[in-house]
Protein backbone atom coordinates (compact mmCIF):
# COMPACT_ATOMS: atom_id res chain seq x y z
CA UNK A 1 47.38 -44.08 -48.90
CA UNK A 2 47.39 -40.35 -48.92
CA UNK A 3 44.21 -38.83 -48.78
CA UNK A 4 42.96 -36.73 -51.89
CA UNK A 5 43.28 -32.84 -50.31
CA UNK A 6 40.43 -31.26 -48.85
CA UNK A 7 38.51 -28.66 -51.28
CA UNK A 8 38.73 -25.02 -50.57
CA UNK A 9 34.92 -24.53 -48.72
CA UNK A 10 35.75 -27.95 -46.33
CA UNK A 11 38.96 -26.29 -45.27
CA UNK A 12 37.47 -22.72 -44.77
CA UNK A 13 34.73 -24.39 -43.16
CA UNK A 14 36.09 -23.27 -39.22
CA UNK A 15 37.18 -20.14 -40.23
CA UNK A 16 33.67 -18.21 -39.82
CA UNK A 17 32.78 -20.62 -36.43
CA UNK A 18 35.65 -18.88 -35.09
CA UNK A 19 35.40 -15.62 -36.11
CA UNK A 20 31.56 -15.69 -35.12
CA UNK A 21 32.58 -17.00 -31.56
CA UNK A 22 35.02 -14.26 -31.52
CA UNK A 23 32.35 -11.76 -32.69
CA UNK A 24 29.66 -12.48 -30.65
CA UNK A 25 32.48 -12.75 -27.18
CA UNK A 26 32.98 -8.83 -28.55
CA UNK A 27 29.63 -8.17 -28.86
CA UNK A 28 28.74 -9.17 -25.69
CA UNK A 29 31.98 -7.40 -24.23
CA UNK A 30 30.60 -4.12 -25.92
CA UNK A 31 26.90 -4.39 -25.04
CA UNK A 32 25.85 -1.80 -22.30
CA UNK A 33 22.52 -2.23 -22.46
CA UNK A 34 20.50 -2.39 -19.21
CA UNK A 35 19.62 -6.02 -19.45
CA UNK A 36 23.71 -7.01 -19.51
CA UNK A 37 24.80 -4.85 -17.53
CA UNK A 38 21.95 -6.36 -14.98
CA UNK A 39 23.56 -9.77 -15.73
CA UNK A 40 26.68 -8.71 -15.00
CA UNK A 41 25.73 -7.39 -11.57
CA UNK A 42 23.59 -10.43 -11.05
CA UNK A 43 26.42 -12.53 -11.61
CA UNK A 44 29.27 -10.63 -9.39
CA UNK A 45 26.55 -10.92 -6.45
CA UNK A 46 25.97 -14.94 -7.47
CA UNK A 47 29.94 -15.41 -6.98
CA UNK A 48 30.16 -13.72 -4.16
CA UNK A 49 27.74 -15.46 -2.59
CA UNK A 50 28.66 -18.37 -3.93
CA UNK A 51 31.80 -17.85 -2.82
CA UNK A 52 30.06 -16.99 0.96
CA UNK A 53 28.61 -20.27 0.46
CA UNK A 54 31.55 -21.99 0.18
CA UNK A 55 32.94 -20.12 2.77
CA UNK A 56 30.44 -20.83 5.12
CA UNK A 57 30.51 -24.59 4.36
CA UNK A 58 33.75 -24.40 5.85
CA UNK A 59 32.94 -22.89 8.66
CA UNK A 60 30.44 -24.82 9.64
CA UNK A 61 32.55 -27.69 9.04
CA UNK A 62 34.99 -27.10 11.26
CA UNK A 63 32.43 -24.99 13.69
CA UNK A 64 31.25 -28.46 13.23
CA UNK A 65 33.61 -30.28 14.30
CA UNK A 66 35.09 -28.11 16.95
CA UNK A 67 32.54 -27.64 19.36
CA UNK A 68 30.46 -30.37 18.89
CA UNK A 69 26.83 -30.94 17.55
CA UNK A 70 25.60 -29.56 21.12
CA UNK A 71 27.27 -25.86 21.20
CA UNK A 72 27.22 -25.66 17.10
CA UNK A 73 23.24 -26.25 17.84
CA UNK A 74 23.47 -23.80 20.57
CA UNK A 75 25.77 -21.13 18.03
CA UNK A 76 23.06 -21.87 15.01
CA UNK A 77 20.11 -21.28 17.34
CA UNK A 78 21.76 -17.83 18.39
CA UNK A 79 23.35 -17.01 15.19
CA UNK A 80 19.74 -17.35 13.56
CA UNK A 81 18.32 -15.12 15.79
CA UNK A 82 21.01 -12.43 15.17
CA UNK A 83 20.62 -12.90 11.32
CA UNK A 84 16.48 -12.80 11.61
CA UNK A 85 16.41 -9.74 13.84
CA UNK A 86 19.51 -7.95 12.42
CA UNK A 87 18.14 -7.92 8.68
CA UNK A 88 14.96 -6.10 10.21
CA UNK A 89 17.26 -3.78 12.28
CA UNK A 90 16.71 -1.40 9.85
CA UNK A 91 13.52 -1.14 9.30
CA UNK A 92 13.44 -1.76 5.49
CA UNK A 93 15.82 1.11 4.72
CA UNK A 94 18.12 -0.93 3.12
CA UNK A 95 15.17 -2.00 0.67
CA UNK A 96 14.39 1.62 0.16
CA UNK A 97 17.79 2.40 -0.62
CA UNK A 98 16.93 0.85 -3.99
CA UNK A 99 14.12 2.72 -4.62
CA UNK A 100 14.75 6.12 -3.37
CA UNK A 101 18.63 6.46 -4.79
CA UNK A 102 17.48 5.54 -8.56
CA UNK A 103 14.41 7.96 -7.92
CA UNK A 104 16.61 11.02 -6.86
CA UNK A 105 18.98 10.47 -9.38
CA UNK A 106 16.40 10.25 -11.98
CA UNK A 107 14.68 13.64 -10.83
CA UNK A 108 17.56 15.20 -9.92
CA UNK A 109 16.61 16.17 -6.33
CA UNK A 110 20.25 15.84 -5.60
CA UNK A 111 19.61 17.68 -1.82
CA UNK A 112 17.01 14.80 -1.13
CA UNK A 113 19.57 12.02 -2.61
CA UNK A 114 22.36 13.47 -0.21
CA UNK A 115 19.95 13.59 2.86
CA UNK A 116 18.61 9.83 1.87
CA UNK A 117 22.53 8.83 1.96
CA UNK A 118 23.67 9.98 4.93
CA UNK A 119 19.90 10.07 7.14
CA UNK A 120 19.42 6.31 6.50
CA UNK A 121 22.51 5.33 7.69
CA UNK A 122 22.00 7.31 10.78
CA UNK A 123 18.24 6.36 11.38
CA UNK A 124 18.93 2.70 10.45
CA UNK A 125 21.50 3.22 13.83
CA UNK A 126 19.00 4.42 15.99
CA UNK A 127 16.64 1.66 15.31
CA UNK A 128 18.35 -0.81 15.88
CA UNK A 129 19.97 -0.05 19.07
CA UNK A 130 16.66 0.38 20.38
CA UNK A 131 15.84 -2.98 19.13
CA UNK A 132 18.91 -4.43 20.84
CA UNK A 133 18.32 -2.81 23.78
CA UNK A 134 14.63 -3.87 23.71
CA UNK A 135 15.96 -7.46 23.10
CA UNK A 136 18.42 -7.89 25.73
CA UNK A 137 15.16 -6.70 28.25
CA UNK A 138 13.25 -9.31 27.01
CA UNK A 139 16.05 -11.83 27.55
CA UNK A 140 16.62 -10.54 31.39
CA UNK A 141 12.67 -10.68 31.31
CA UNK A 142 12.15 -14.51 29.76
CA UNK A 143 15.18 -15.50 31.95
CA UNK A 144 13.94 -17.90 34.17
CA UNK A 145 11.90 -19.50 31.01
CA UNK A 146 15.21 -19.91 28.87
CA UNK A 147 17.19 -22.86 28.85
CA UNK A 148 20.09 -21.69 31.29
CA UNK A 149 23.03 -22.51 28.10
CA UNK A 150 20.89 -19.91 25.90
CA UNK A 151 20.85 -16.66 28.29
CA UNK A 152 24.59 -15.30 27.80
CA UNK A 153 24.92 -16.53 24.00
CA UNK A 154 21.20 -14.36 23.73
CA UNK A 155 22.73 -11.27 25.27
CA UNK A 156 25.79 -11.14 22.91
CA UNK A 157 23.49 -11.88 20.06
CA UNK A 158 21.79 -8.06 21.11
CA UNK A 159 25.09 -6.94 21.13
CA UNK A 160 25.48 -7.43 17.57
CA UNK A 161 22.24 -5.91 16.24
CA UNK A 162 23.06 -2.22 16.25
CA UNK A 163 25.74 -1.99 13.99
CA UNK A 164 23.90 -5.03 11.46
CA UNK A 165 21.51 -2.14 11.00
CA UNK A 166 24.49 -0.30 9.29
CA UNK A 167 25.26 -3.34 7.68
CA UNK A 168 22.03 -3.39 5.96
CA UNK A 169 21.94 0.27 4.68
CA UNK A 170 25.41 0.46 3.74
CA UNK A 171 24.97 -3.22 1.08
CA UNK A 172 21.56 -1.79 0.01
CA UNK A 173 23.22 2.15 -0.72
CA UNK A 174 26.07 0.62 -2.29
CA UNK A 175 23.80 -2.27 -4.54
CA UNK A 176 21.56 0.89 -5.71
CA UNK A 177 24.94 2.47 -7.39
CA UNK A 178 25.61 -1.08 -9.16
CA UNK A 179 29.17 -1.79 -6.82
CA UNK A 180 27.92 -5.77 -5.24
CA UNK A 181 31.41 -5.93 -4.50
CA UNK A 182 31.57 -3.50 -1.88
CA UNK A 183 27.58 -4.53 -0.81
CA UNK A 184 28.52 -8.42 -0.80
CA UNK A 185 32.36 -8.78 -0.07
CA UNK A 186 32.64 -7.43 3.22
CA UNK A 187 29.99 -8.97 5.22
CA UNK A 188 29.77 -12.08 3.23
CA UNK A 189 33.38 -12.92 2.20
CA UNK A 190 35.27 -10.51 4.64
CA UNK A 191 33.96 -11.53 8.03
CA UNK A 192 33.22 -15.07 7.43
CA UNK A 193 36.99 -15.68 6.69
CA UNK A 194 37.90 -13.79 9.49
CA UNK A 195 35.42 -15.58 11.57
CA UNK A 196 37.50 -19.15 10.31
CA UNK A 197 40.90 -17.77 11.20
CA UNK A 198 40.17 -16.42 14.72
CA UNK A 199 37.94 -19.35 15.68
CA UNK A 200 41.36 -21.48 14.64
CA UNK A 201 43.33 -19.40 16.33
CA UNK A 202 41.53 -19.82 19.29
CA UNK A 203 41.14 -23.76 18.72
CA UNK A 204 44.90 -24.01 18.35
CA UNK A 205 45.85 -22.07 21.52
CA UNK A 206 43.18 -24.23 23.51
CA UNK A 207 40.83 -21.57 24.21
CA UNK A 208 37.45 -23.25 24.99
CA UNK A 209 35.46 -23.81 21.30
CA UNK A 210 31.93 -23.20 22.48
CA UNK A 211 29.26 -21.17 21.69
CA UNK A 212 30.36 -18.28 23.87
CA UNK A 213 34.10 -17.96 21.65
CA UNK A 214 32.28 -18.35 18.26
CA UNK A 215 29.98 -15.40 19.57
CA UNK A 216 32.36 -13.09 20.89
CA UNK A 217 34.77 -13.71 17.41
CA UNK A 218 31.24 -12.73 15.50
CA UNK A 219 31.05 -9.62 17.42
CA UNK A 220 34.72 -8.57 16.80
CA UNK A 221 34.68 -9.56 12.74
CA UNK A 222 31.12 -7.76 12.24
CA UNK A 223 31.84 -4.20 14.21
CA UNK A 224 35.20 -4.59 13.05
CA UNK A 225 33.90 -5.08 8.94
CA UNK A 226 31.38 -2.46 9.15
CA UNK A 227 33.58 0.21 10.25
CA UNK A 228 35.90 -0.79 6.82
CA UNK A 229 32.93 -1.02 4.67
CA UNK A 230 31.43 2.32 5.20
CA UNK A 231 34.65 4.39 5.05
CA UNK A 232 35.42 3.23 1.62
CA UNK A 233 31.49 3.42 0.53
CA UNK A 234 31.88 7.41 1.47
CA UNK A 235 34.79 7.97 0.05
CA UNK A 236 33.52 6.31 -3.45
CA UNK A 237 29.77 8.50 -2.89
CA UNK A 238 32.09 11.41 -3.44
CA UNK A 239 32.60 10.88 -7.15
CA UNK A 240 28.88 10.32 -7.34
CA UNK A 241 27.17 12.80 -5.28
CA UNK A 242 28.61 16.19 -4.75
CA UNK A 243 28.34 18.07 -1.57
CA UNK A 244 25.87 20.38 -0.88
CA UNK A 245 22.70 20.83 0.95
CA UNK A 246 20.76 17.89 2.27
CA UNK A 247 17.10 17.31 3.00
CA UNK A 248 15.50 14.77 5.14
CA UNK A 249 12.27 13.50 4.31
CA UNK A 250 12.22 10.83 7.20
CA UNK A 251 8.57 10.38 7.05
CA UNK A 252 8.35 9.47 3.39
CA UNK A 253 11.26 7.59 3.66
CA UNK A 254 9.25 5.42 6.56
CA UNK A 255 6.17 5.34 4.81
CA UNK A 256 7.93 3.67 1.68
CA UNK A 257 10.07 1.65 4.17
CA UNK A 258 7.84 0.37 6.62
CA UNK A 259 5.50 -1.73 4.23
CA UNK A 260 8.64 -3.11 2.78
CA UNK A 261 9.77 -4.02 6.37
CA UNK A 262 7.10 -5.99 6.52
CA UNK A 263 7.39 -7.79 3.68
CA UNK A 264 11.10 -8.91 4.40
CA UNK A 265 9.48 -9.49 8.25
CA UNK A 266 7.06 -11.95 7.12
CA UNK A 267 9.57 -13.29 4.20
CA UNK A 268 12.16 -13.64 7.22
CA UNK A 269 9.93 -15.24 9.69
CA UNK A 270 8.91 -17.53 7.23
CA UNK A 271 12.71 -18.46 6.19
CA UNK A 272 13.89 -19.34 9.35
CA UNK A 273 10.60 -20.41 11.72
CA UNK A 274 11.81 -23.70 11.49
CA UNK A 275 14.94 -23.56 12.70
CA UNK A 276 13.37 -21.70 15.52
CA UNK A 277 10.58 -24.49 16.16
CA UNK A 278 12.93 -27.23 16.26
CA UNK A 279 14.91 -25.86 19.16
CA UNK A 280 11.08 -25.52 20.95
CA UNK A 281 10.40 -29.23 19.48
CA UNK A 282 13.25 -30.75 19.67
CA UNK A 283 17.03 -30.18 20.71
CA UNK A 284 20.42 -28.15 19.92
CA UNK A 285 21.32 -31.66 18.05
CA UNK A 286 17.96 -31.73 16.17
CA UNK A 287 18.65 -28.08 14.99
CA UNK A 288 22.87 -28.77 14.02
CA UNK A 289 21.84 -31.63 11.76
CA UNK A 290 18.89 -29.68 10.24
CA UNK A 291 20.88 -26.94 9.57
CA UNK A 292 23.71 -29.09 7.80
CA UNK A 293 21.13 -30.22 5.16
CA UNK A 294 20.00 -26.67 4.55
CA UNK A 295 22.97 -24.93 4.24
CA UNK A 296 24.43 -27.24 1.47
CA UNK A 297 20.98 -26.35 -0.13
CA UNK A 298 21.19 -22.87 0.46
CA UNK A 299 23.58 -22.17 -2.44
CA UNK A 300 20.64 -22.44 -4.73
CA UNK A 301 18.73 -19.45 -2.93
CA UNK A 302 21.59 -17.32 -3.64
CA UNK A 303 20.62 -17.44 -7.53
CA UNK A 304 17.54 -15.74 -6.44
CA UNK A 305 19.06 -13.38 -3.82
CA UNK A 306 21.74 -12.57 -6.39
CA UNK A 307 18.93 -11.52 -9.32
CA UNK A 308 16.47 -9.77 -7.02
CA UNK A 309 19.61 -7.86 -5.54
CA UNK A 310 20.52 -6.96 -8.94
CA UNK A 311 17.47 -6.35 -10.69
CA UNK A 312 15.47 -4.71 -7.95
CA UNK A 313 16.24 -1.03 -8.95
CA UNK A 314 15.98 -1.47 -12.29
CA UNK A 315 12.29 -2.13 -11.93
CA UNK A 316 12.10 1.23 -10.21
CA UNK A 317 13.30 3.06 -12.94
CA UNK A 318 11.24 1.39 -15.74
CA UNK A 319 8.27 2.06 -13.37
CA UNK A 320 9.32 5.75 -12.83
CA UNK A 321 9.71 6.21 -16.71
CA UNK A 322 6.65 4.25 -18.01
CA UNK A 323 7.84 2.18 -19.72
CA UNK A 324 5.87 -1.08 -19.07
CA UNK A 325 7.32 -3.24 -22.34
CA UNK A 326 10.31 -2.86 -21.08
CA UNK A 327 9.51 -4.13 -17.48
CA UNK A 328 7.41 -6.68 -18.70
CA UNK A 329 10.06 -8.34 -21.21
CA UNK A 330 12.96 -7.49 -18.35
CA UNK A 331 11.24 -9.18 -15.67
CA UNK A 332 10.40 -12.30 -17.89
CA UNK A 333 14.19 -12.55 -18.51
CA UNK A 334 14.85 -12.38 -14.57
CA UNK A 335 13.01 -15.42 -14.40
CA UNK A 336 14.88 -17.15 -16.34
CA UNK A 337 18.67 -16.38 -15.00
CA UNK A 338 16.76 -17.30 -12.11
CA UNK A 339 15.12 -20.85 -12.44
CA UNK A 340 17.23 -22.42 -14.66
CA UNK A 341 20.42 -22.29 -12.77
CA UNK A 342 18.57 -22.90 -9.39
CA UNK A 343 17.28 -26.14 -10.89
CA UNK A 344 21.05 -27.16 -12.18
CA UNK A 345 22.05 -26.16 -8.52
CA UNK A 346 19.74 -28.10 -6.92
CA UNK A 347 20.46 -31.45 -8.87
CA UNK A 348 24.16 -30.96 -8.14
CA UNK A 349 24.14 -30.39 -4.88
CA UNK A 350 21.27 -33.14 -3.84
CA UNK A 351 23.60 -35.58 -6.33
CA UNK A 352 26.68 -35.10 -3.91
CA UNK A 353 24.56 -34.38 -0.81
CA UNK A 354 25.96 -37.66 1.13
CA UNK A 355 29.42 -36.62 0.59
CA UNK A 356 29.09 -33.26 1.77
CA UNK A 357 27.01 -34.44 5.07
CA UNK A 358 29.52 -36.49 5.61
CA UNK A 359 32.44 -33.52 5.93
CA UNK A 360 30.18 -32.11 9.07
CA UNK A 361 30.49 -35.64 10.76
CA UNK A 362 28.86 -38.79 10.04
CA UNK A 363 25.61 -37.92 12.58
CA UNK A 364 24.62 -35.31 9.69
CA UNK A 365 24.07 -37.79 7.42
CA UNK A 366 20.73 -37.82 8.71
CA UNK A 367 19.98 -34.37 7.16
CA UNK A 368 19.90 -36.14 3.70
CA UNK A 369 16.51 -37.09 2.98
CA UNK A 370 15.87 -33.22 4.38
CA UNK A 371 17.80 -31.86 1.27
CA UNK A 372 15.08 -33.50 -1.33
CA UNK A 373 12.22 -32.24 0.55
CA UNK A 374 13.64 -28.12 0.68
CA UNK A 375 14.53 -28.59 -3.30
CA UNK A 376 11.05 -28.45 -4.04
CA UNK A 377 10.18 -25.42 -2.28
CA UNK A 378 13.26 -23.62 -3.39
CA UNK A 379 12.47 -24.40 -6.99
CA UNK A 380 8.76 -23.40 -6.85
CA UNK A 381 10.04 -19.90 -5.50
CA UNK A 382 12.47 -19.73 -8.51
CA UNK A 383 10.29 -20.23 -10.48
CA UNK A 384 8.43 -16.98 -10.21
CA UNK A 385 11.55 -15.37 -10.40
CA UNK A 386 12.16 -11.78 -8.12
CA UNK A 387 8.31 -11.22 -8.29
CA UNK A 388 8.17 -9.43 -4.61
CA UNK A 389 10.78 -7.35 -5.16
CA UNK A 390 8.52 -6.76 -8.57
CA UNK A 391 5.74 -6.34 -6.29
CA UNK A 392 7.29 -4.06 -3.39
CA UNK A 393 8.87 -1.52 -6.00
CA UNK A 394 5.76 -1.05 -7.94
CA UNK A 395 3.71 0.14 -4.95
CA UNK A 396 1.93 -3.42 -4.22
CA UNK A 397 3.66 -3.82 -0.90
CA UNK A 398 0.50 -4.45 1.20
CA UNK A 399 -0.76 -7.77 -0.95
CA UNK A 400 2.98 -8.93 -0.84
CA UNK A 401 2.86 -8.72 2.69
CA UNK A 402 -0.53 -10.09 3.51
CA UNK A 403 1.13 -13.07 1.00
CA UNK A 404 4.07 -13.61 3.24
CA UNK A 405 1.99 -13.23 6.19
CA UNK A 406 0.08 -15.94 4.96
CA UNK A 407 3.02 -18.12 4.36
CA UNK A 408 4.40 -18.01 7.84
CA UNK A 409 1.04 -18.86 9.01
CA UNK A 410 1.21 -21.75 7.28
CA UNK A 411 4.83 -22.62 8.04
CA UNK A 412 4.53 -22.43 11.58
CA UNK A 413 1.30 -24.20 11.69
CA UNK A 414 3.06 -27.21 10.14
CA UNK A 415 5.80 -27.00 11.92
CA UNK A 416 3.66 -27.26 15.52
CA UNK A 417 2.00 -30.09 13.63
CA UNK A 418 4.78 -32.44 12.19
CA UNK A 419 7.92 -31.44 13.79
CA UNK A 420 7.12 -33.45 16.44
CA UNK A 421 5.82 -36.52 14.95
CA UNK A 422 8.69 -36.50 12.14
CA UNK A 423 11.89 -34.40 13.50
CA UNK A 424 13.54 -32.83 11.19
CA UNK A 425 11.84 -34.01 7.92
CA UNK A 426 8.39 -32.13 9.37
CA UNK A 427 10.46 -29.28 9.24
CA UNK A 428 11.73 -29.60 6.23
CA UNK A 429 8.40 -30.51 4.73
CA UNK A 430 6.42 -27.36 6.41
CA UNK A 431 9.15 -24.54 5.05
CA UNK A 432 8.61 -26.40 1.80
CA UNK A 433 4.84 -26.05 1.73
CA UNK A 434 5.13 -22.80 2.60
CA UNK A 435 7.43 -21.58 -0.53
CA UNK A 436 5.01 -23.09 -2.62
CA UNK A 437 1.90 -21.72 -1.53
CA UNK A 438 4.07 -18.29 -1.51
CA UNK A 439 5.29 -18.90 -4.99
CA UNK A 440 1.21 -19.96 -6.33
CA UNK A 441 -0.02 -16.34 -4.34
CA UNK A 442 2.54 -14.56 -5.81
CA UNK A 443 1.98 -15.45 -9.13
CA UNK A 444 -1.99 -15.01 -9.01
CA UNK A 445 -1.86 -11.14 -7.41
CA UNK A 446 1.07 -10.19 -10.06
CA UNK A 447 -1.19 -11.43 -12.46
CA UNK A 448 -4.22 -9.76 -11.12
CA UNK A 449 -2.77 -6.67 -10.11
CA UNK A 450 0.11 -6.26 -12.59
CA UNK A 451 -1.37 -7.80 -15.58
CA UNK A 452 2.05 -9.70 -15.63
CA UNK A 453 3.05 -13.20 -16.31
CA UNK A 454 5.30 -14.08 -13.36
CA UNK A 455 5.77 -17.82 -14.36
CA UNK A 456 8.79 -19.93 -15.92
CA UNK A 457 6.23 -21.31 -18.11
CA UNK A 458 4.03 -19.21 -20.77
CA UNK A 459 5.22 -16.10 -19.90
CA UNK A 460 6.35 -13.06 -22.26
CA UNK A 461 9.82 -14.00 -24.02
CA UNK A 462 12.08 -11.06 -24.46
């Protein structure tokens, strides 16, 4: 039997679905307001460091599988170290970067925004070589204290530090002009594939795969990166900022800095204590399974990172202009493109968690029950959204710090206390207790200071 024909409205009836799909796909093509054009940003830094993350799973993989749990501990343990000190390297510069550049612009002091550009890069230099150097005298110092494996992978770790402090500047410079590709790709994406191909190289002529090789290869990728990333960040600053005259204000640029440096200091201690206390506690092993666990897990931090690294200078500039509705229903919608995928994230990742152990070798399979235990810190801090960055850019550095202060107190504390009695889950458990009590202080002093809602739940909607 032939069916009796459709009327005219029941055939017409996908016609205006389409067409509004297509609409509102141009619409959001064609919207330029700040909020999209944050969400764009957000989500170029969220693939690239998804993509890092990826990246880095392979790595460590075959890191993994080359050298054994022993010199990957040993590597991780170093490589930890160089990540901690080398984000401090310059002094919170790279942080101020995102305050200062917006700030300029807006005033047009275009002699201060020139001598910001180019005196950061050089001061962020200076300070850390003199933190490298200060670090390989306390490793010639602690010497006869340090496990003997740890002294010459230490050293090349210092050797590393100066130009990381270029490395910082030059990603937070290049983030404050809205380009995350060149303030992501080359230290996250660049030099971790170059770190795979030379560490296979070296595997495949039968060079030895140890802790020493994957250090030296780290050296040559990040000098060799850095030099690449800031010749093409000056030659793009030239259709921004005109030359002219230049004027350093060093000590205002320390004074803003400096407090921020010790917010990330705290934040940093606190993100990686434990990895530190269970090569005190326990052994290179201990710390190579651990650090399987949280690296799968760490994709879901980079929803954060990728939001506050987006979103950070655009609280400047609603704070520089007044206008608090605006930063009050912005913010509110940073918290949201931050929880809700970190929560997705998390119950992916902890869904196929076995699997993935199980590429690093079946010993990491251990690191499982770890996973469960970080989710729930990483979701309480997502759930406040970017609220230090909120925090640090609005002139409330000092409570932010005394917060993260706090935090690592805390962290370490529990880490002296159950690391010992429960190996890697006491880790895993302290760095989680610590994110929450971070997340709970952070959302009482924005309150109390701000006057703002920094909570997934009950907050302003946009």
């Amino acid at each position: 039997m032939v069916p009796p024909p459709s009327s005219g409205s029941e055939t017409a009836a996908p016609l205006p679905t389409l067409s509004g799909a297509i609409a509102r796909v141009r619409a959001m093509l064609a919207d330029k307001s700040d909020s999209r054009l944050a969400q764009l940003m957000a989500g170029k830094v969220f693939l690239v460091r998804v993509a890092n993350a990826l990246l880095m799973l392979l790595s460590q993989v075959l890191l993994a599988r080359w050298m054994g749990t022993h010199e990957f501990g040993i590597f991780i343990y170093v490589w930890t170290w160089v990540l901690m000190i080398g984000a401090l390297s310059d002094m919170g510069l790279s942080s101020a970067a995102k305050r200062f550049i917006p700030e300029y612009t807006e005033y047009k002091a275009f002699d201060k925004l020139r001598g910001f550009i180019s005196g950061s890069c050089w001061l962020s230099f200076a300070i850390a070589t003199a933190i490298a150097a200060i670090g390989a005298l306390g490793v010639w110092l602690l010497g006869p204290w340090l496990d003997h494996y740890l002294i010459i992978p230490l050293y090349l770790a210092c050797v590393m530090i100066p130009v990381y402090g270029l490395v910082q500047v030059a990603s937070g410079i290049a983030a404050a002009y809205d380009w995350p590709g060149l303030a992501f790709w080359p230290f996250y994406i660049i030099r971790t594939s170059l770190v795979i191909v030379l560490m296979g190289i070296a595997w495949l002529i039968g060079l030895p795969t140890d802790a020493h090789t994957a250090l030296y290869i780290s050296i040559i990728s990040i000098y060799g990166i850095t030099i690449g990333q800031l010749v093409v960040l000056n030659r793009r600053l030239k259709t921004k900022v005109a030359p002219g005259p230049k004027q350093y204000e060093v000590k205002i640029w320390l004074g803003t800095a400096l407090p921020i440096f010790v917010v990330e200091g705290f934040y940093l201690l606190l993100t990686y204590v434990d990895i530190l206390a269970l090569q005190h506690f326990g052994t290179p092993d201990d710390v190579a399974t651990y650090y399987a666990g949280a690296r799968l897990l760490s994709i879901v931090a980079f929803v954060y990172f990728a939001i506050s690294g987006a979103v950070t200078h655009r609280f400047t500039e609603y704070h520089v202009t007044g206008d608090k509705e605006r930063l009050a229903s912005f913010f509110a919608e940073t918290i949201r493109w931050t929880f809700w995928p970190s929560l997705a994230m998390c119950v992916g990742i902890l869904v196929f968690g076995k699997p993935l152990l199980y590429l690093f070798g079946r010993e990491y399979e251990a690191a499982y029950p770890v996973m469960f235990i970080l989710a729930v810190g990483l979701l309480a801090r997502a759930a406040v959204g970017p609220a230090e960055r909120l925090l640090s850019m609005l002139g409330e550095r000092k409570p932010c710090a005394l917060i993260y202060a706090a935090a690592f107190i805390v962290n370490l504390a529990l880490c002296i206390v159950l690391i010992p009695r429960f190996g890697i889950e006491g880790a895993g458990a302290s760095t989680s207790a610590a994110l929450i009590f971070e997340s709970i202080m952070l959302f009482i002093v924005a309150r109390r200071r701000l006057g703002l809602h920094v909570l997934m739940w009950g907050g302003k909607r946009a």
